[in-house]
Protein backbone atom coordinates (compact mmCIF):
# COMPACT_ATOMS: atom_id res chain seq x y z
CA UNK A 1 -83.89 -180.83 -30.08
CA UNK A 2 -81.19 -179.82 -28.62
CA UNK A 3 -80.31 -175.76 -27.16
CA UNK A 4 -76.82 -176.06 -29.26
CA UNK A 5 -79.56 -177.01 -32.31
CA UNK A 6 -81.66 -174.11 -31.48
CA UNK A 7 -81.40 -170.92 -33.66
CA UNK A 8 -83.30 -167.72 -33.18
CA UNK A 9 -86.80 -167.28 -34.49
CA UNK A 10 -87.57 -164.06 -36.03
CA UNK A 11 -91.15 -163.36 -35.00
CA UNK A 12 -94.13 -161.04 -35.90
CA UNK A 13 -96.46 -160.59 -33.68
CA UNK A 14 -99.67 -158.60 -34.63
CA UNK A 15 -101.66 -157.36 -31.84
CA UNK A 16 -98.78 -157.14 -29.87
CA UNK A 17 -99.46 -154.13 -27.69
CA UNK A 18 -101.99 -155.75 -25.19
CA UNK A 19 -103.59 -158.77 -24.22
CA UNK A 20 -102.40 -162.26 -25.29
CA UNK A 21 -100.57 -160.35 -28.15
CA UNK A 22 -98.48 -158.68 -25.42
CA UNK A 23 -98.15 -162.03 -23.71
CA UNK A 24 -96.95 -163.77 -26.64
CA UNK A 25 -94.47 -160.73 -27.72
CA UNK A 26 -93.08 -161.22 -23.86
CA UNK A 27 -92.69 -164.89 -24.04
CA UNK A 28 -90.74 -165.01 -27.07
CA UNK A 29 -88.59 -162.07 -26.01
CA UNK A 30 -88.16 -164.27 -22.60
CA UNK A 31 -86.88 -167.29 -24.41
CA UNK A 32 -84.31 -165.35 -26.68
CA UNK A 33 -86.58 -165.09 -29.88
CA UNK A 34 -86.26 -161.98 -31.98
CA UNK A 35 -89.34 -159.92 -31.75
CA UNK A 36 -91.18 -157.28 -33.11
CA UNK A 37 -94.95 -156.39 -32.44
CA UNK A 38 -97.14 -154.78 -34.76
CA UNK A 39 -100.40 -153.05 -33.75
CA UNK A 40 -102.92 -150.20 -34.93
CA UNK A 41 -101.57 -148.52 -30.97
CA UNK A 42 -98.54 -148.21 -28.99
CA UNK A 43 -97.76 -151.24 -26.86
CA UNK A 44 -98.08 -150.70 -22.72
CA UNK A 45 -94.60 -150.14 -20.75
CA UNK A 46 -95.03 -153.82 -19.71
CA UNK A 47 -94.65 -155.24 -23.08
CA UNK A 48 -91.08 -156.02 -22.50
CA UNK A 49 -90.27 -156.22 -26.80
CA UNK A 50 -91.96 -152.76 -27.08
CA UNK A 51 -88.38 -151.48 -28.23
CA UNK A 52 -89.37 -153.43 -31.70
CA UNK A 53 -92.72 -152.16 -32.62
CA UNK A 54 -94.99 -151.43 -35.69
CA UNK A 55 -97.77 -148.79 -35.79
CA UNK A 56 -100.38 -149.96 -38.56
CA UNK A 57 -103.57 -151.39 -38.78
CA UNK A 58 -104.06 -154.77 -39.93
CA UNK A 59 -107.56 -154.36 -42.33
CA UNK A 60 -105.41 -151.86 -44.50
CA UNK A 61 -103.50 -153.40 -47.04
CA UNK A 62 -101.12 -150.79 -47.79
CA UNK A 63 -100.57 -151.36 -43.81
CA UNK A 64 -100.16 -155.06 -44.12
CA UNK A 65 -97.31 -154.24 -46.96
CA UNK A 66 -95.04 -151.71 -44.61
CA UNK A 67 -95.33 -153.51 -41.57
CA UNK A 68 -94.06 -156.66 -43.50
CA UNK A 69 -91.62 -155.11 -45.49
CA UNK A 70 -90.23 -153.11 -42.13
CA UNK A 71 -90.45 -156.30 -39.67
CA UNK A 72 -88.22 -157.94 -42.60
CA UNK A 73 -85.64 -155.12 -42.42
CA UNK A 74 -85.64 -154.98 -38.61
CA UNK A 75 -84.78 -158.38 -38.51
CA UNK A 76 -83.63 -159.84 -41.49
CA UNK A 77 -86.57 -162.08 -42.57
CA UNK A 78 -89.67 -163.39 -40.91
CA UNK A 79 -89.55 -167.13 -39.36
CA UNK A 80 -92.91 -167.39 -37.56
CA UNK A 81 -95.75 -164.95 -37.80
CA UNK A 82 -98.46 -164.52 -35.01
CA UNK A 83 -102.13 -163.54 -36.18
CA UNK A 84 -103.28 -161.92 -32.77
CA UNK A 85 -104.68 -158.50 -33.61
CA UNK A 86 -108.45 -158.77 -33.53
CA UNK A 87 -111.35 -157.05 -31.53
CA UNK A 88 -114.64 -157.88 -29.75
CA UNK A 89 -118.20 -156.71 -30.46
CA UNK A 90 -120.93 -155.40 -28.96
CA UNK A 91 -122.69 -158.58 -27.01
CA UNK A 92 -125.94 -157.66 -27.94
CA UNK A 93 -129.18 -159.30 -29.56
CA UNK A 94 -128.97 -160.08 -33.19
CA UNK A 95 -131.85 -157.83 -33.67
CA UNK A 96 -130.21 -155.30 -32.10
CA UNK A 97 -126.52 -155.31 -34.16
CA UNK A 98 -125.90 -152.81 -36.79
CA UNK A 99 -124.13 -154.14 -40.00
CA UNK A 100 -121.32 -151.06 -39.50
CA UNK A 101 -120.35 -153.20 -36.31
CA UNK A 102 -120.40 -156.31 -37.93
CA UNK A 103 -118.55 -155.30 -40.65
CA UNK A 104 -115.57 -154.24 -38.58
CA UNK A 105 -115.04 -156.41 -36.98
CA UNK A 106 -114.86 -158.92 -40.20
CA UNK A 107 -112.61 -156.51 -41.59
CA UNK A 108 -110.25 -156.65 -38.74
CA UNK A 109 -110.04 -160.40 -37.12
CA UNK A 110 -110.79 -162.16 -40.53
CA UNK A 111 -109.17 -159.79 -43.58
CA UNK A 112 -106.48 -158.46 -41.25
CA UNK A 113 -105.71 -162.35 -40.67
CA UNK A 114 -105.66 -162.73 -44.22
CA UNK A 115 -103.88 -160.15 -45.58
CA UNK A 116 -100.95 -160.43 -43.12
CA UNK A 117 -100.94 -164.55 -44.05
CA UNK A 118 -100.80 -163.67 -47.86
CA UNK A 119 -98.04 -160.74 -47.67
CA UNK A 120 -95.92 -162.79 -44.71
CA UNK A 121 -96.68 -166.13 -46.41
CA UNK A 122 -95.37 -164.50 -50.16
CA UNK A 123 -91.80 -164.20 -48.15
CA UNK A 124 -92.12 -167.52 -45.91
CA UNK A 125 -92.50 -169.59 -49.44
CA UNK A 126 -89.47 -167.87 -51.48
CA UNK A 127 -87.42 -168.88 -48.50
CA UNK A 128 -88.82 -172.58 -48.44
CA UNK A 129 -89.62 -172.53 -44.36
CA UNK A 130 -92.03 -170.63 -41.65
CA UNK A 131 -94.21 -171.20 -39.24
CA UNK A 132 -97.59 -169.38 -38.99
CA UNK A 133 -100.20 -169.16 -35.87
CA UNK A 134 -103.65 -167.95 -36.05
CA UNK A 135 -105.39 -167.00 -32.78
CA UNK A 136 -109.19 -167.78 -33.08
CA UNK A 137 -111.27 -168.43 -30.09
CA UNK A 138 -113.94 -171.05 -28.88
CA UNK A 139 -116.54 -168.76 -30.08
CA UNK A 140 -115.54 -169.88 -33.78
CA UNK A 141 -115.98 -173.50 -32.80
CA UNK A 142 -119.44 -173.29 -30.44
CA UNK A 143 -122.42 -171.27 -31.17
CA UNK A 144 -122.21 -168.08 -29.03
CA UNK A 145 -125.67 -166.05 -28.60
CA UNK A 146 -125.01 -162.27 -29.53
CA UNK A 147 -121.87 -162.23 -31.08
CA UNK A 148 -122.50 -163.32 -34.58
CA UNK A 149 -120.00 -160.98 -35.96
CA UNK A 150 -116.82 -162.39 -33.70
CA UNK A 151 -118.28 -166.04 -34.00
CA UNK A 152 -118.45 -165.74 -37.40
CA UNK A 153 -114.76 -163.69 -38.21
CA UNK A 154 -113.38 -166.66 -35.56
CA UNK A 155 -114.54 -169.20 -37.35
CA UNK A 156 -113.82 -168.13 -40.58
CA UNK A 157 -110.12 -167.90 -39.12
CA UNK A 158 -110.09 -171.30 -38.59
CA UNK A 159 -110.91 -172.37 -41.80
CA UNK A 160 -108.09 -169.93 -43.57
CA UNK A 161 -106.00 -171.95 -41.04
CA UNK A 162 -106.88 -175.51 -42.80
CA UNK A 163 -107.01 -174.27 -46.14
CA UNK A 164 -103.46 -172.40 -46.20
CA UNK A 165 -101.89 -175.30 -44.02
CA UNK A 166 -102.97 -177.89 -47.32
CA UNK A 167 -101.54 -174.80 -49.80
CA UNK A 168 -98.27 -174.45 -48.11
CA UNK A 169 -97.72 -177.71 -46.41
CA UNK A 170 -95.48 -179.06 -49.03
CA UNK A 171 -93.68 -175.84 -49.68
CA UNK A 172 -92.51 -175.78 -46.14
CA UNK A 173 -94.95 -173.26 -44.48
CA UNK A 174 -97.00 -174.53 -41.21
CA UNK A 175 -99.84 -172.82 -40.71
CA UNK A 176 -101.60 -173.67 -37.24
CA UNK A 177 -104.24 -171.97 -34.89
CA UNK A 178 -105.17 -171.60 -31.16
CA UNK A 179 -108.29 -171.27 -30.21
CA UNK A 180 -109.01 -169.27 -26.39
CA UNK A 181 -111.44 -169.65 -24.26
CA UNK A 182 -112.09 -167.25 -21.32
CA UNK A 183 -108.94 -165.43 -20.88
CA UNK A 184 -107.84 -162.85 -18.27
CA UNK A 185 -107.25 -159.94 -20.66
CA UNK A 186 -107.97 -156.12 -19.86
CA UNK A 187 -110.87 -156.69 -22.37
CA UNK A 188 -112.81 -159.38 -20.54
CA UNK A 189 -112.35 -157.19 -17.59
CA UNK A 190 -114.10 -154.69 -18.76
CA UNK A 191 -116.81 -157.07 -20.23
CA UNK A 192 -116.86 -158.26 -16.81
CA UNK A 193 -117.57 -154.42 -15.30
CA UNK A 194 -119.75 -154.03 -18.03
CA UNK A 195 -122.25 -156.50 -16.87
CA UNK A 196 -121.61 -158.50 -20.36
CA UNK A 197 -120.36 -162.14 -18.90
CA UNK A 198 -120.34 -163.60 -15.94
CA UNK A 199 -116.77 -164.86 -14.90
CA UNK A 200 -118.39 -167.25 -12.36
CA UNK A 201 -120.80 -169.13 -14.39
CA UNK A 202 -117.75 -169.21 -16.80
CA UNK A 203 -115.77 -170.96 -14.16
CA UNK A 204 -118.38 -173.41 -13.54
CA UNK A 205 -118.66 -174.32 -16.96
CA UNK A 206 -115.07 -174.68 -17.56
CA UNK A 207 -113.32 -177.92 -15.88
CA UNK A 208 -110.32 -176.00 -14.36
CA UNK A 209 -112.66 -174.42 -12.63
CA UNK A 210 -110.83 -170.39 -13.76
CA UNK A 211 -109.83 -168.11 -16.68
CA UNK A 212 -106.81 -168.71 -18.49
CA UNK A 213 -103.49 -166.86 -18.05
CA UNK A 214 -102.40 -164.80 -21.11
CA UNK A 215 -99.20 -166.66 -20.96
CA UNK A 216 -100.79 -169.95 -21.17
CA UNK A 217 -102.23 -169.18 -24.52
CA UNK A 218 -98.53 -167.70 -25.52
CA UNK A 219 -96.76 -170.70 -24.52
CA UNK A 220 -99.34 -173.32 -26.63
CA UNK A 221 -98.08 -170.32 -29.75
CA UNK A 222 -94.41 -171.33 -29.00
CA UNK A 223 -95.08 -174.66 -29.24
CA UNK A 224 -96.91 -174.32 -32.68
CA UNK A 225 -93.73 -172.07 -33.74
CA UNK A 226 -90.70 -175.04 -32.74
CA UNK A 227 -89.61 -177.66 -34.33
CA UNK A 228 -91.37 -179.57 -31.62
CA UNK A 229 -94.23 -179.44 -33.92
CA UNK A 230 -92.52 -180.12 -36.95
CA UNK A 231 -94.85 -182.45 -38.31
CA UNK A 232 -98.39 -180.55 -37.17
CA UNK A 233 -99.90 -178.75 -39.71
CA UNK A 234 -103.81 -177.23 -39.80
CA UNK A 235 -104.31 -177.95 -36.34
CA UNK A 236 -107.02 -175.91 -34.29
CA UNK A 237 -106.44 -176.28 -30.61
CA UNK A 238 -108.77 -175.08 -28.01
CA UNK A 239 -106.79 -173.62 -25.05
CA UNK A 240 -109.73 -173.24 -22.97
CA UNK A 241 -109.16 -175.38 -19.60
CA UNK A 242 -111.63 -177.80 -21.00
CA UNK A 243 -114.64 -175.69 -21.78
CA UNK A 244 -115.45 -176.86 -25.34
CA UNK A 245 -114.85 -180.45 -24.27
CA UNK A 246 -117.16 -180.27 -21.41
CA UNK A 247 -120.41 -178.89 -23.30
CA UNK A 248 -122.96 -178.54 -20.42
CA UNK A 249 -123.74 -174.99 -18.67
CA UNK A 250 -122.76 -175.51 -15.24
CA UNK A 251 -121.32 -178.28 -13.19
């Protein structure tokens, strides 16, 4: 493909005000996309695209309807849509989780992924085309001690992934998903301070040998979005610097 061949995306990025969500809003913005970020707060002064931004919440359905409906307005449909908004949980014992917690975070990372795939997907399939990416994690494709509730919404992302990217295929919606490993966000920082991982037993368990870069994961979604990957559909790919192919617990 060719630059002359290349026309603007319109993209929607949920959980666009920090983290990878920022990173992904930033990248797009960087390579001439038209952006706008949705998220339940306001995005930091270093989300460059923050100019274009939606204050809702994701689990809310009536939420889910306006942002869609305004992102459309903004900017005149809705090419590729980007299922980042999502939290963490607790990191604690299963014995020790409380089903208020749990249910949270379902409601956020796995119906908030849903809801925004239905409404967005409703508009991608009257107009024939789009392009959607889901942001899971390795913790929906290994078992992860203490964090049933974020294994469990990850992995359930993954399989909306599959199952939407066999509805839609043949109606001309892609529907694809990353899946992080250790990233370098504000919020494993502060799981980090918090004494809740260890960033240098992650290292030695991961074959690069470091965290990712929010970028990196934004530039594996930009892929996922271009025609370059025109003909990949339901794919879950692990941008984790080799963690989930290496498998032991430290080299």
């Amino acid at each position: 493909m060719s630059k002359q061949q290349h026309q603007k995306k319109r993209v929607l990025v949920t959980g666009g005000a920090s983290g990878i969500g920022a990173a992904v809003v930033n990248f797009f913005d960087e390579i001439g996309e038209i952006v706008c970020s949705a998220d339940i707060t306001q995005p930091s002064m270093s989300t460059k695209a923050a100019g274009m931004h939606l204050q809702g919440d994701v689990s809310s359905k009536e939420d889910v309807a306006r942002i869609t409906s305004m992102a459309i307005d903004k900017m005149g449909g809705i090419d590729v849509l980007v299922n980042s908004a999502g939290i963490a949980d607790t990191i604690a014992p299963t014995a020790d989780q409380d089903i208020e917690t749990w249910r949270k975070i379902i409601e956020i990372n796995l119906t908030g992924t849903y809801l925004m795939c239905r409404e967005v997907g409703m508009h991608m399939l009257q107009e024939g085309r789009g392009s959607v990416v889901n942001i899971a994690s390795v913790a929906g494709i290994s078992g992860f001690p203490w964090r049933n509730a974020y294994s469990s919404s990850k992995a359930a992302v993954i399989n909306l992934t599959r199952s939407l990217a066999c509805e839609w295929g043949d109606r001309g919606v892609r529907v694809n998903c990353v899946a992080p490993g250790y990233i370098r966000t504000p919020l494993v920082d502060q799981l980090e301070s918090a004494g809740k991982i260890d960033t240098g037993h992650i290292n030695g368990c991961t074959p690069l040998g470091r965290l990712g870069r929010p970028s990196e994961i934004a530039h594996a979604v930009a892929y996922l979005s271009s025609e370059w990957s025109s003909y990949v559909t339901g794919a879950i790919i692990p941008i984790d610097g080799g963690w989930t192919a290496f498998g032991g617990r430290e080299r």
